[in-house]
PDB file of N, CA and C in Angstrom:
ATOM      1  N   UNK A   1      54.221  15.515 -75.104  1.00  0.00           N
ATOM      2  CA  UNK A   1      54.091  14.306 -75.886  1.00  0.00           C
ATOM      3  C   UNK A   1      55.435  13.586 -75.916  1.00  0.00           C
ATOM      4  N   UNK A   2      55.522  12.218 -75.917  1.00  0.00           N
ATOM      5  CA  UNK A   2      56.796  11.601 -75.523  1.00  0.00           C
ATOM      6  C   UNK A   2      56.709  11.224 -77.119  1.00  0.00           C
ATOM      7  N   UNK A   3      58.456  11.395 -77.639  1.00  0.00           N
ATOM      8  CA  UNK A   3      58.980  11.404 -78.826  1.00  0.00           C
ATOM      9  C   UNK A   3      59.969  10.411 -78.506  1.00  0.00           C
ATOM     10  N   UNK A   4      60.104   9.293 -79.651  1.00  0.00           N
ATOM     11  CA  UNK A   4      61.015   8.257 -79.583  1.00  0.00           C
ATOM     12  C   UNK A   4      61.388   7.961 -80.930  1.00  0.00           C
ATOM     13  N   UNK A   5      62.803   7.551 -81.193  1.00  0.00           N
ATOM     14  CA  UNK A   5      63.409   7.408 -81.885  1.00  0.00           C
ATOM     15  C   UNK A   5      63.751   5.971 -82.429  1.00  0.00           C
ATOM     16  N   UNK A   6      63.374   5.858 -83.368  1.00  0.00           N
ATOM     17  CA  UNK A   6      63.019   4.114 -84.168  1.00  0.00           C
ATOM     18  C   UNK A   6      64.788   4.148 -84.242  1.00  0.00           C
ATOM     19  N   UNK A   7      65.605   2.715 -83.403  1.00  0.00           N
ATOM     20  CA  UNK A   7      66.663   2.596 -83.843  1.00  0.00           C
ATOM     21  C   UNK A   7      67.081   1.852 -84.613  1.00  0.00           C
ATOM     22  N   UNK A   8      66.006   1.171 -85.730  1.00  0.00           N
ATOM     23  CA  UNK A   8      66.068   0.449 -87.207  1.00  0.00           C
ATOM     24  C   UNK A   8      66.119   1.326 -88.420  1.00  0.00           C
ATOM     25  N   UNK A   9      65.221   2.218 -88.139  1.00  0.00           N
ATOM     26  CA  UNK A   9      64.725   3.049 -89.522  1.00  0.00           C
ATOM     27  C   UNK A   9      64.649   4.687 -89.284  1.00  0.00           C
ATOM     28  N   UNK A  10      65.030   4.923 -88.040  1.00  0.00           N
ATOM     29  CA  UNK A  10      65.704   6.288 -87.713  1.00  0.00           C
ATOM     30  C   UNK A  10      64.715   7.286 -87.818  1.00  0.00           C
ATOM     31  N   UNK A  11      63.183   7.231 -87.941  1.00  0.00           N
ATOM     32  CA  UNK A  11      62.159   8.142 -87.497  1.00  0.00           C
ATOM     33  C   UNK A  11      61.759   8.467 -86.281  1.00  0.00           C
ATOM     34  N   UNK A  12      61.961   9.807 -86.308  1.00  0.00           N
ATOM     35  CA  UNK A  12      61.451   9.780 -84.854  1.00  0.00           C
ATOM     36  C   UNK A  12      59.807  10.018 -84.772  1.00  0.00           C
ATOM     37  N   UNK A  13      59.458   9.348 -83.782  1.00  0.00           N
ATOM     38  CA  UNK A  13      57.410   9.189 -84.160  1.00  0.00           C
ATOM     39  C   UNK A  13      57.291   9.292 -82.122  1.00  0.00           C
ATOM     40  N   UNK A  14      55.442  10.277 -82.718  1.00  0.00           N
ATOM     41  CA  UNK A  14      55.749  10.481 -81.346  1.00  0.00           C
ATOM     42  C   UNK A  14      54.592   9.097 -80.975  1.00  0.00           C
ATOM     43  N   UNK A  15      53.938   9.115 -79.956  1.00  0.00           N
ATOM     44  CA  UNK A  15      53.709   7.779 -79.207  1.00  0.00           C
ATOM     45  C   UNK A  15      52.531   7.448 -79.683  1.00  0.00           C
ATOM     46  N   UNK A  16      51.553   8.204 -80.853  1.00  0.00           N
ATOM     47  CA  UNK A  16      50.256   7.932 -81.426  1.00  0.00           C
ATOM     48  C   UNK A  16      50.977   7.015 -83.043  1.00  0.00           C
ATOM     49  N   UNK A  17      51.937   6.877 -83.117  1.00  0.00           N
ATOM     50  CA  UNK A  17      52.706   6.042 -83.912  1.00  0.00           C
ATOM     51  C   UNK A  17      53.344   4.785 -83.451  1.00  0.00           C
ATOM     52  N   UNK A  18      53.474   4.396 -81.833  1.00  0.00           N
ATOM     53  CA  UNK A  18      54.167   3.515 -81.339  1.00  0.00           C
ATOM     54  C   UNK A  18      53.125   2.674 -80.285  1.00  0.00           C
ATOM     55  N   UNK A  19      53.188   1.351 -80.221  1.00  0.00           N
ATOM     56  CA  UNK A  19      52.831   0.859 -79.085  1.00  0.00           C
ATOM     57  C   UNK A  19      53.786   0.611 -78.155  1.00  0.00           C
ATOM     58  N   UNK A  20      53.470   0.581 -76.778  1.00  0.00           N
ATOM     59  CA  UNK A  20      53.756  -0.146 -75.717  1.00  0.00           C
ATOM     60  C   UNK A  20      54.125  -1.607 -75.612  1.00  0.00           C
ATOM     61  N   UNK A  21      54.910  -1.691 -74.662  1.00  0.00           N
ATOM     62  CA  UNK A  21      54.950  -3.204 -74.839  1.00  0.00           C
ATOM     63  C   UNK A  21      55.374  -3.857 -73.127  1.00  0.00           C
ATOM     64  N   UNK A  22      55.666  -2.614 -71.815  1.00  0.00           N
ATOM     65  CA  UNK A  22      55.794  -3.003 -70.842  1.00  0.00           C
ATOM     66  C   UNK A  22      57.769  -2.784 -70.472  1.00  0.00           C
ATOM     67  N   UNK A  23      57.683  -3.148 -69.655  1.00  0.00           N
ATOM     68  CA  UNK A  23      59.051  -3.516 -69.035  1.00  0.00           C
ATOM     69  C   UNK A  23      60.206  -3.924 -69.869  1.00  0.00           C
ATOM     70  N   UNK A  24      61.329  -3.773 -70.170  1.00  0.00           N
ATOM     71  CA  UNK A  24      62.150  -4.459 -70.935  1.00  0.00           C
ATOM     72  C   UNK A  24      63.103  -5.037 -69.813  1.00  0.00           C
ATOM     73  N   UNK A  25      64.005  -5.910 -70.857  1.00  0.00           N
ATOM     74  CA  UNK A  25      64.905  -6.901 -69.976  1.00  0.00           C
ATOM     75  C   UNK A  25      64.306  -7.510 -69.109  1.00  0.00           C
ATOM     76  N   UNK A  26      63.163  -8.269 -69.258  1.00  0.00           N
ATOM     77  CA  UNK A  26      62.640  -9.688 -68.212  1.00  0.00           C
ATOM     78  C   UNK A  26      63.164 -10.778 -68.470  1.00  0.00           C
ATOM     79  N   UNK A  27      63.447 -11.530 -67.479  1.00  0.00           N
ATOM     80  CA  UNK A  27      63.763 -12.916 -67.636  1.00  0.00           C
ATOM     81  C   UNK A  27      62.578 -13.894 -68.110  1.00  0.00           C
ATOM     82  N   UNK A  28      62.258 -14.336 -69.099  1.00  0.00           N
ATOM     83  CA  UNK A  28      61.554 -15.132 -69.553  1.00  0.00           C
ATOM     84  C   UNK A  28      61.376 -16.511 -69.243  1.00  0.00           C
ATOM     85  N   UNK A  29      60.467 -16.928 -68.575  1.00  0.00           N
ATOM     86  CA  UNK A  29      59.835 -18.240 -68.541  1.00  0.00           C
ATOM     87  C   UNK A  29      58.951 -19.166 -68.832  1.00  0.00           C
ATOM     88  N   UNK A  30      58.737 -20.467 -68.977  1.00  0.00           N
ATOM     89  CA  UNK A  30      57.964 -21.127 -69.772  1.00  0.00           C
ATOM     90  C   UNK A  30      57.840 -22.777 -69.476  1.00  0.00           C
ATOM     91  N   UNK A  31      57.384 -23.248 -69.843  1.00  0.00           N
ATOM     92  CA  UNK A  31      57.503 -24.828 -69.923  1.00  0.00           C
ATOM     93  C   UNK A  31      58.742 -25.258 -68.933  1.00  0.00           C
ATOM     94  N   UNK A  32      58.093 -26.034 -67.879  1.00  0.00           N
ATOM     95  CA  UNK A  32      59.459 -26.427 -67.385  1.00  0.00           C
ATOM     96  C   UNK A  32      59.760 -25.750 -66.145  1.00  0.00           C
ATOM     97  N   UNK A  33      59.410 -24.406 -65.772  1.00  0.00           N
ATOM     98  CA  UNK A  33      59.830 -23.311 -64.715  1.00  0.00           C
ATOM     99  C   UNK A  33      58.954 -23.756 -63.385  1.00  0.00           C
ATOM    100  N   UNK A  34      59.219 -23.518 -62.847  1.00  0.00           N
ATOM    101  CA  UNK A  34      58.147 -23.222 -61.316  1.00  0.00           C
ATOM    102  C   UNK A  34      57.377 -22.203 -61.541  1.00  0.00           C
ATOM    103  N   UNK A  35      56.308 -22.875 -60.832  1.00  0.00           N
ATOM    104  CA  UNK A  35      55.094 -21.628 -60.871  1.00  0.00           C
ATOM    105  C   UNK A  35      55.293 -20.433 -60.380  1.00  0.00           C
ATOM    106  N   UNK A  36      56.261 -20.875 -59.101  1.00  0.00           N
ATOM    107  CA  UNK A  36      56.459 -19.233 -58.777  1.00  0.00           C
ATOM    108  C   UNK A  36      56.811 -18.542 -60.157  1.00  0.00           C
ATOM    109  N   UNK A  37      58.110 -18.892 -60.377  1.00  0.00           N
ATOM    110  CA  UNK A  37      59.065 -18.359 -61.600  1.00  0.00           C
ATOM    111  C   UNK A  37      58.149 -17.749 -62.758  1.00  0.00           C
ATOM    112  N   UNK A  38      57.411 -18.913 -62.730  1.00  0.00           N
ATOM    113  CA  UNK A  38      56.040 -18.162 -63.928  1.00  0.00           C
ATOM    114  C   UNK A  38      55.072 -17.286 -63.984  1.00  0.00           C
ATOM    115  N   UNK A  39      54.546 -17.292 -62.447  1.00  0.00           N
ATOM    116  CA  UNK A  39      53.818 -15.983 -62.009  1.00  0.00           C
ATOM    117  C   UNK A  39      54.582 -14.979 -61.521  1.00  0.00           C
ATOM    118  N   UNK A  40      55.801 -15.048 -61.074  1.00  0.00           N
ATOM    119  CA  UNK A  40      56.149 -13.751 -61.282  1.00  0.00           C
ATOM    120  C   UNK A  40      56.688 -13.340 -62.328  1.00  0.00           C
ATOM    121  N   UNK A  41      56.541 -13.898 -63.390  1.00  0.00           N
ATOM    122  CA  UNK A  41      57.273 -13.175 -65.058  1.00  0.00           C
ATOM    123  C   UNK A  41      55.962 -12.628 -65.681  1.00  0.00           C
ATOM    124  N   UNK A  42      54.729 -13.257 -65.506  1.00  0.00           N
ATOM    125  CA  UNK A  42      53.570 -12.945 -66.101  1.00  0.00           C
ATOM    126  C   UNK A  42      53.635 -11.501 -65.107  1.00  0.00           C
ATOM    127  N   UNK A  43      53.376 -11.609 -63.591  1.00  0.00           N
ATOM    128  CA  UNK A  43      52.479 -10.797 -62.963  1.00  0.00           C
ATOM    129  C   UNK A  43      53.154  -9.374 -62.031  1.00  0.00           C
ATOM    130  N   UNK A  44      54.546  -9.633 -62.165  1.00  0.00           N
ATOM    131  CA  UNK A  44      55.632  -8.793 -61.030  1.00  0.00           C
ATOM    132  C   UNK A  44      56.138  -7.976 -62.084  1.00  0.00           C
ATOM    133  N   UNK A  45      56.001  -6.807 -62.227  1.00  0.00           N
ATOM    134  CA  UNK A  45      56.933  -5.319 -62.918  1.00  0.00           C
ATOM    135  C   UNK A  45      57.390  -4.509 -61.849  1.00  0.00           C
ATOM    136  N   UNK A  46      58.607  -4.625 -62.237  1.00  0.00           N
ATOM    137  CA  UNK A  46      58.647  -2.948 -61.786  1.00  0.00           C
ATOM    138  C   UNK A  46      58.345  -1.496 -62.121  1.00  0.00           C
ATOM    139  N   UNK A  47      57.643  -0.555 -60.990  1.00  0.00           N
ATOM    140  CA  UNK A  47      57.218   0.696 -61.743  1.00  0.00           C
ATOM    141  C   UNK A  47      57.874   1.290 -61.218  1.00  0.00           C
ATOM    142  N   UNK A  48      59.338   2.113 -61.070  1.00  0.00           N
ATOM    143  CA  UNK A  48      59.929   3.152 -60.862  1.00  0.00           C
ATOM    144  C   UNK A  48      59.344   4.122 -60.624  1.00  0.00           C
ATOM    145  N   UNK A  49      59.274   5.388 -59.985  1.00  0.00           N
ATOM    146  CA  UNK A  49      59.408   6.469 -60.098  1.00  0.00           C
ATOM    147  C   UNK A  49      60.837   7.024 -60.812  1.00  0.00           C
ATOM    148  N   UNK A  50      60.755   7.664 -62.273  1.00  0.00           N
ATOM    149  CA  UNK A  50      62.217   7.901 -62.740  1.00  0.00           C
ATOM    150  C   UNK A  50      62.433   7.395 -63.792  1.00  0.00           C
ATOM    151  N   UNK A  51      63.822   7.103 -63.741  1.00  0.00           N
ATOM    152  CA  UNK A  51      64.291   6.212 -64.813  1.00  0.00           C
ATOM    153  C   UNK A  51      63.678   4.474 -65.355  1.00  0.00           C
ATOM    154  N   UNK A  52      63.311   4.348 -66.593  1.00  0.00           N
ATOM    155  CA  UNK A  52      62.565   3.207 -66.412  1.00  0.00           C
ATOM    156  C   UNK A  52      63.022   2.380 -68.029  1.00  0.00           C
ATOM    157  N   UNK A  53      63.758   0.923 -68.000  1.00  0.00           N
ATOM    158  CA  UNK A  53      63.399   0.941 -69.536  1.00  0.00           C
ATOM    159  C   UNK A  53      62.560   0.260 -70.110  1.00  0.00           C
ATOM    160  N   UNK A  54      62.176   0.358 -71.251  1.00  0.00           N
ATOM    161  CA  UNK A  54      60.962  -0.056 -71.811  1.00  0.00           C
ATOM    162  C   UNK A  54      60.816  -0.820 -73.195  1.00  0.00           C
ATOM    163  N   UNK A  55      59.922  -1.305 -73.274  1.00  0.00           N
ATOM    164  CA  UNK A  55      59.973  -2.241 -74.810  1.00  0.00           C
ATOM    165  C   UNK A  55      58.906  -1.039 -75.388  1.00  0.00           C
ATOM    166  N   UNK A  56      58.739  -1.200 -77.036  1.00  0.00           N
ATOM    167  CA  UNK A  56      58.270  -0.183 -77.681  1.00  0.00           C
ATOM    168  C   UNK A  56      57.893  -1.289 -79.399  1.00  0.00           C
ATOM    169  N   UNK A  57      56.734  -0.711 -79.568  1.00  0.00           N
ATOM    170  CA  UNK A  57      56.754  -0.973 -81.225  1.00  0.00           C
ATOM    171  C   UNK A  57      56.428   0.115 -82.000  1.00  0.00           C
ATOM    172  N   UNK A  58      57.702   0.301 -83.302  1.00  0.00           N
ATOM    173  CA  UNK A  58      56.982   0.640 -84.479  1.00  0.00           C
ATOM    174  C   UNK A  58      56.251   0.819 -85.199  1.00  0.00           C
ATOM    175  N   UNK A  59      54.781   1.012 -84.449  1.00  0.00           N
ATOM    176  CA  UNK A  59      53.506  -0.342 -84.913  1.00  0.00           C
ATOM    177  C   UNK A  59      53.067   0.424 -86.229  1.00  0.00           C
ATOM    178  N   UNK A  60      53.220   1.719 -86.738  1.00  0.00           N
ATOM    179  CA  UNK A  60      52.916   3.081 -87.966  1.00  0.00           C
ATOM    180  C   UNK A  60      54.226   3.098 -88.313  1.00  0.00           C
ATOM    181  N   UNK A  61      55.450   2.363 -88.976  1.00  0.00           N
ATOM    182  CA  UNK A  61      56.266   2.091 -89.234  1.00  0.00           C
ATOM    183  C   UNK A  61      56.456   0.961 -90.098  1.00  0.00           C
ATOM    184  N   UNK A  62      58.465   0.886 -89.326  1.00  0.00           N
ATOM    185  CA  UNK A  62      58.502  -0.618 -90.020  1.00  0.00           C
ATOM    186  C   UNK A  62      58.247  -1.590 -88.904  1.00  0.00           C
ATOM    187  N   UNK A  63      57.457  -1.484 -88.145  1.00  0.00           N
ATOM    188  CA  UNK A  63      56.650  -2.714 -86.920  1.00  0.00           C
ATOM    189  C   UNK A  63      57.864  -3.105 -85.924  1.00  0.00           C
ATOM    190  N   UNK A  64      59.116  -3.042 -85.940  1.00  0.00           N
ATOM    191  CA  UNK A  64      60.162  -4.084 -85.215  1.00  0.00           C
ATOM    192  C   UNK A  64      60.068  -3.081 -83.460  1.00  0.00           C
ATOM    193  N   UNK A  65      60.038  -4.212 -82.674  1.00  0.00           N
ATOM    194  CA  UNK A  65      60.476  -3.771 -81.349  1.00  0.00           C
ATOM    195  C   UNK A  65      61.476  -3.077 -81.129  1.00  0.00           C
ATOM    196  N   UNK A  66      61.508  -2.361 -79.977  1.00  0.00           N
ATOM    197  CA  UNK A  66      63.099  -1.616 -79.840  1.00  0.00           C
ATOM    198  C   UNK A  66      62.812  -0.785 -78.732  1.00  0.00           C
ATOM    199  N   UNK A  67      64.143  -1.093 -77.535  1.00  0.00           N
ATOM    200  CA  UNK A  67      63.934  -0.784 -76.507  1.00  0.00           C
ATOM    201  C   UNK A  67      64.389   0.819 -76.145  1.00  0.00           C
ATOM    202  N   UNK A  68      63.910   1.241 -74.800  1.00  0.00           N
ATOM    203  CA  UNK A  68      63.733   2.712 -74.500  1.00  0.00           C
ATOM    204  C   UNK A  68      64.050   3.239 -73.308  1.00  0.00           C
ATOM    205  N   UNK A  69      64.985   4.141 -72.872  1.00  0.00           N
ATOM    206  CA  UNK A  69      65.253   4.355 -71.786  1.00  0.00           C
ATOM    207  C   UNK A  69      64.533   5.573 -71.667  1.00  0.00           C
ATOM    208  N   UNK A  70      63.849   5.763 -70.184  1.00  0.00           N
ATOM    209  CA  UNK A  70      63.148   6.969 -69.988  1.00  0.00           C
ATOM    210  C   UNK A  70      63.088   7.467 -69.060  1.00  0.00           C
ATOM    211  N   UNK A  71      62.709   8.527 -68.354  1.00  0.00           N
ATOM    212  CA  UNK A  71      62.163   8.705 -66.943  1.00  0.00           C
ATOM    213  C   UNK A  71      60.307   9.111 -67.236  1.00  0.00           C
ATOM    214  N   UNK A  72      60.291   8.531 -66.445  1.00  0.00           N
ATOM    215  CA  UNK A  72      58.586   8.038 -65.942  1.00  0.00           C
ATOM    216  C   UNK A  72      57.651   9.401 -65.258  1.00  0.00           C
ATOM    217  N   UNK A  73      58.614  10.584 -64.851  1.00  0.00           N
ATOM    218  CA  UNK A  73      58.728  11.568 -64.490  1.00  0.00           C
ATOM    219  C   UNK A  73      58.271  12.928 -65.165  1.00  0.00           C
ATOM    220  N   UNK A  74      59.231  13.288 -65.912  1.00  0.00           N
ATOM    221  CA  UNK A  74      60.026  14.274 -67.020  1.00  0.00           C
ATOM    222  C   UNK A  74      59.587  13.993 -68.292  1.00  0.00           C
ATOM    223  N   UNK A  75      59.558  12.728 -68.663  1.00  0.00           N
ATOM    224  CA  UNK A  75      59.209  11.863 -69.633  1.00  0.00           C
ATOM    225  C   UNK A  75      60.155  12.133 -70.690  1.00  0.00           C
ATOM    226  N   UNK A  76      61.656  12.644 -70.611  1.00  0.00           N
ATOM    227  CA  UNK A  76      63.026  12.806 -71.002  1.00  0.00           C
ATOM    228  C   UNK A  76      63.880  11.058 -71.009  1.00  0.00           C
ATOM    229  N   UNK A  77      63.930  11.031 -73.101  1.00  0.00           N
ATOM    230  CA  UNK A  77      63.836  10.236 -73.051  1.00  0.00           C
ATOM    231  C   UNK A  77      65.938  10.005 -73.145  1.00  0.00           C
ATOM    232  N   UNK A  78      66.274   9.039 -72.763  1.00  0.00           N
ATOM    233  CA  UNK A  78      68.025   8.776 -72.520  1.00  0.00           C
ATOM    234  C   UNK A  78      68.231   8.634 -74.262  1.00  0.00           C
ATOM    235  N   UNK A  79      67.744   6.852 -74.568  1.00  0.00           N
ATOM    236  CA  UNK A  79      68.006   6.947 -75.917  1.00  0.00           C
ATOM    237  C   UNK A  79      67.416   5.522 -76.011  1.00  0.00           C
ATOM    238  N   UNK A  80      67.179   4.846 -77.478  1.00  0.00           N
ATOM    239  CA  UNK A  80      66.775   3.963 -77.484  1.00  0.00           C
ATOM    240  C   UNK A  80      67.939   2.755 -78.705  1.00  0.00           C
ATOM    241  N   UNK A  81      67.492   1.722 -78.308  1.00  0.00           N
ATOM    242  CA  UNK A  81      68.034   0.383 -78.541  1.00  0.00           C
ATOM    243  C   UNK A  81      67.770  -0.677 -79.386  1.00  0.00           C
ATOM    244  N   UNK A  82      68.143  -1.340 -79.796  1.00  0.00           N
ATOM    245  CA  UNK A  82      67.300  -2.853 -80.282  1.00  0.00           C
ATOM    246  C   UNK A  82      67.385  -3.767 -79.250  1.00  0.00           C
ATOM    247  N   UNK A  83      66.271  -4.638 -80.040  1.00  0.00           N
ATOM    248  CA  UNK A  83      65.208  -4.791 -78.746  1.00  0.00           C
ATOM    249  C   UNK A  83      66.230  -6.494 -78.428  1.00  0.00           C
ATOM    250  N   UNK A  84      66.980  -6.579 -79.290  1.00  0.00           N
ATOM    251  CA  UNK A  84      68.129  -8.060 -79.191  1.00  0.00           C
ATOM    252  C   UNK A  84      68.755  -7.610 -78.513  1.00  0.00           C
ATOM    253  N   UNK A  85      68.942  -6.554 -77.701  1.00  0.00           N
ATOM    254  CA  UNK A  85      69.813  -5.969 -76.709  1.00  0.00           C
ATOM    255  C   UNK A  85      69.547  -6.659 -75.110  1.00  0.00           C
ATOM    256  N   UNK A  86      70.145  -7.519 -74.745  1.00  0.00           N
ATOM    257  CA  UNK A  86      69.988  -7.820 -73.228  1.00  0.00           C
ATOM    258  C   UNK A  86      70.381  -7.098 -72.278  1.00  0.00           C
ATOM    259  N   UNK A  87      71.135  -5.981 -72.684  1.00  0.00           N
ATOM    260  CA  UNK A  87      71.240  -5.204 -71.180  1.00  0.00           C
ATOM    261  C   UNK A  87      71.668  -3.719 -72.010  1.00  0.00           C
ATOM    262  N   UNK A  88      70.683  -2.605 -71.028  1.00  0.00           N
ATOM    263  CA  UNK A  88      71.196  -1.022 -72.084  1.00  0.00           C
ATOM    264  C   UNK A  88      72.581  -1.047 -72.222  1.00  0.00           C
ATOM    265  N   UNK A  89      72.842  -0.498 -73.298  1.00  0.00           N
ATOM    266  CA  UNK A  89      74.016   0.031 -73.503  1.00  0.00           C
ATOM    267  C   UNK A  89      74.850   1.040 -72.872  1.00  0.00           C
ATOM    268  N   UNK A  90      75.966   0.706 -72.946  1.00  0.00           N
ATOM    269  CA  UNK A  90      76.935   1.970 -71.644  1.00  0.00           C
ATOM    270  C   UNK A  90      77.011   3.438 -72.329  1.00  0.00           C
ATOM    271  N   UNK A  91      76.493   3.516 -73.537  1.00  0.00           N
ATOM    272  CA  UNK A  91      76.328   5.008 -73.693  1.00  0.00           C
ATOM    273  C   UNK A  91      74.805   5.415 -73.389  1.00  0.00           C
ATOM    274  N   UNK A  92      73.995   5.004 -72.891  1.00  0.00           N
ATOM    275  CA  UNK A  92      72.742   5.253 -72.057  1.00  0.00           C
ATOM    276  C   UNK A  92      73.019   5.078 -70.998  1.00  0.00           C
ATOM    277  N   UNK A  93      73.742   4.150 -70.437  1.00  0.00           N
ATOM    278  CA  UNK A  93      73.832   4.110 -69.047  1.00  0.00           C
ATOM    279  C   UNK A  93      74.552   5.114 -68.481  1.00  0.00           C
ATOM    280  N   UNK A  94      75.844   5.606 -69.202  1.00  0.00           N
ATOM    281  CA  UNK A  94      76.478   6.667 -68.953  1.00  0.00           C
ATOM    282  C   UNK A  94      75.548   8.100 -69.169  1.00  0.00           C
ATOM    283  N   UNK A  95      74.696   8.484 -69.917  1.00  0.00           N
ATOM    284  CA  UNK A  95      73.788   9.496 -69.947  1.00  0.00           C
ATOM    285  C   UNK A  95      72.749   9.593 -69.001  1.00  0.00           C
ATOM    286  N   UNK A  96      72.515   8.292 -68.305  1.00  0.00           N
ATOM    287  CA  UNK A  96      71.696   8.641 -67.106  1.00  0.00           C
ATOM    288  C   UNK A  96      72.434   8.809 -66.274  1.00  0.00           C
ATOM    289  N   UNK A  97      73.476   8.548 -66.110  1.00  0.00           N
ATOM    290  CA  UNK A  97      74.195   9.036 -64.716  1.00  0.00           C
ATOM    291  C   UNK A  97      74.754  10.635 -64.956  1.00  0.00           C
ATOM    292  N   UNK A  98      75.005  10.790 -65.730  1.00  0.00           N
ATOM    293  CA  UNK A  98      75.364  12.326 -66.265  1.00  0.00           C
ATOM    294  C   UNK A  98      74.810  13.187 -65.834  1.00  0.00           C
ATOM    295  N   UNK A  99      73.138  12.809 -66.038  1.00  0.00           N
ATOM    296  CA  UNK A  99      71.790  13.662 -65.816  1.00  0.00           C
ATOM    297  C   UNK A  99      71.379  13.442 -64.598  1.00  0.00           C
ATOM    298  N   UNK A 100      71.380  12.015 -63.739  1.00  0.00           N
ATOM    299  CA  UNK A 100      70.714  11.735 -62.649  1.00  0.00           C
ATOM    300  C   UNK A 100      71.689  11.364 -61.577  1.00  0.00           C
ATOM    301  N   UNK A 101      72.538  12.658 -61.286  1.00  0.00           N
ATOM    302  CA  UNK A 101      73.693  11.824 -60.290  1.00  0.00           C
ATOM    303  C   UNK A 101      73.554  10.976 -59.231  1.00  0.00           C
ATOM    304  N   UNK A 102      74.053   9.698 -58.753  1.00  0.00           N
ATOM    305  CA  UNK A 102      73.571   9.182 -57.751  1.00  0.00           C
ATOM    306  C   UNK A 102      72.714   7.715 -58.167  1.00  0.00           C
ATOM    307  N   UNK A 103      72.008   7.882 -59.680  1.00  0.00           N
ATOM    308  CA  UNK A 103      71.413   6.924 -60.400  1.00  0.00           C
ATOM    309  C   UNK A 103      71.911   5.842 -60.175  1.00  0.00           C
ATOM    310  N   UNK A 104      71.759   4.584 -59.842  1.00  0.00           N
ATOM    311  CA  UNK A 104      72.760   3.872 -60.121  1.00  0.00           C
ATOM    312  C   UNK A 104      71.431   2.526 -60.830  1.00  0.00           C
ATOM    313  N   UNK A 105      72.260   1.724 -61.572  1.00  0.00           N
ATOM    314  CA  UNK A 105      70.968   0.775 -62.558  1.00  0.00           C
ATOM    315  C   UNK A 105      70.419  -0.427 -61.886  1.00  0.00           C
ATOM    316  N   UNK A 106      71.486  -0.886 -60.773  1.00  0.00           N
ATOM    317  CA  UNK A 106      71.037  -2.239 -59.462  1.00  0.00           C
ATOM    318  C   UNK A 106      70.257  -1.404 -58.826  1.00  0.00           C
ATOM    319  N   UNK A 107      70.171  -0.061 -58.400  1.00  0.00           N
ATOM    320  CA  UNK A 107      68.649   0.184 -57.881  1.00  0.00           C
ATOM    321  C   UNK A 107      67.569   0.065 -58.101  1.00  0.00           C
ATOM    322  N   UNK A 108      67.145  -0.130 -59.276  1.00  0.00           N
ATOM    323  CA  UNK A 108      65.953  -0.183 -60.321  1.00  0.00           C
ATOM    324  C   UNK A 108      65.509  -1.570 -60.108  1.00  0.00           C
ATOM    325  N   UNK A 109      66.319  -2.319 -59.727  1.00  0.00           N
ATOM    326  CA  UNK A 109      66.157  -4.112 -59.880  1.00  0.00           C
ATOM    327  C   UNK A 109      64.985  -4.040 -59.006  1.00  0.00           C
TER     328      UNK A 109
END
């Protein structure tokens, strides 16, 4: 069972307490963009094998988003974030490389 750690309110709840929410760190588009630009924000994810990060809700909580580093694998989770975070933090980024030598985070792109 994958266990995640609320980084607002510091419970850890396992995933029959949390929703999904997809991919984190997308570039967002809207009004104004090219269609390409727009269908691929709606319709293009990446699915790793591995390391992957992720958006998450609180939803049996206090509800707030908050992002998740994981492997997709192992299901060993790095650590998690707020979700106002535009890019993981270097003490996750440094823990996946610790664990996954060779990892590097422009591969994932």
């Amino acid at each position: 069972m994958l266990i995640l750690e609320c980084p607002y309110c510091g419970v850890k709840a396992d995933e029959t307490e949390l929703h999904p929410g997809g991919e984190a760190h997308l570039t967002r588009f809207g009004p104004g963009s090219s269609d390409d630009a727009f269908e691929s924000y709606l319709f293009m994810r990446a699915n790793p094998k591995g390391v992957h990060f992720e958006r998450w809700r609180h939803s049996h909580g206090c509800g707030k988003w908050f992002h998740a580093a994981r492997c997709t694998v192992t299901l060993e989770v790095f650590g998690t974030y707020s979700a106002q975070t535009t890019e993981p933090p270097s003490d996750i980024i440094e823990k996946i490389a610790a664990r996954r030598p060779g990892w590097a985070k422009e591969s994932q792109a």
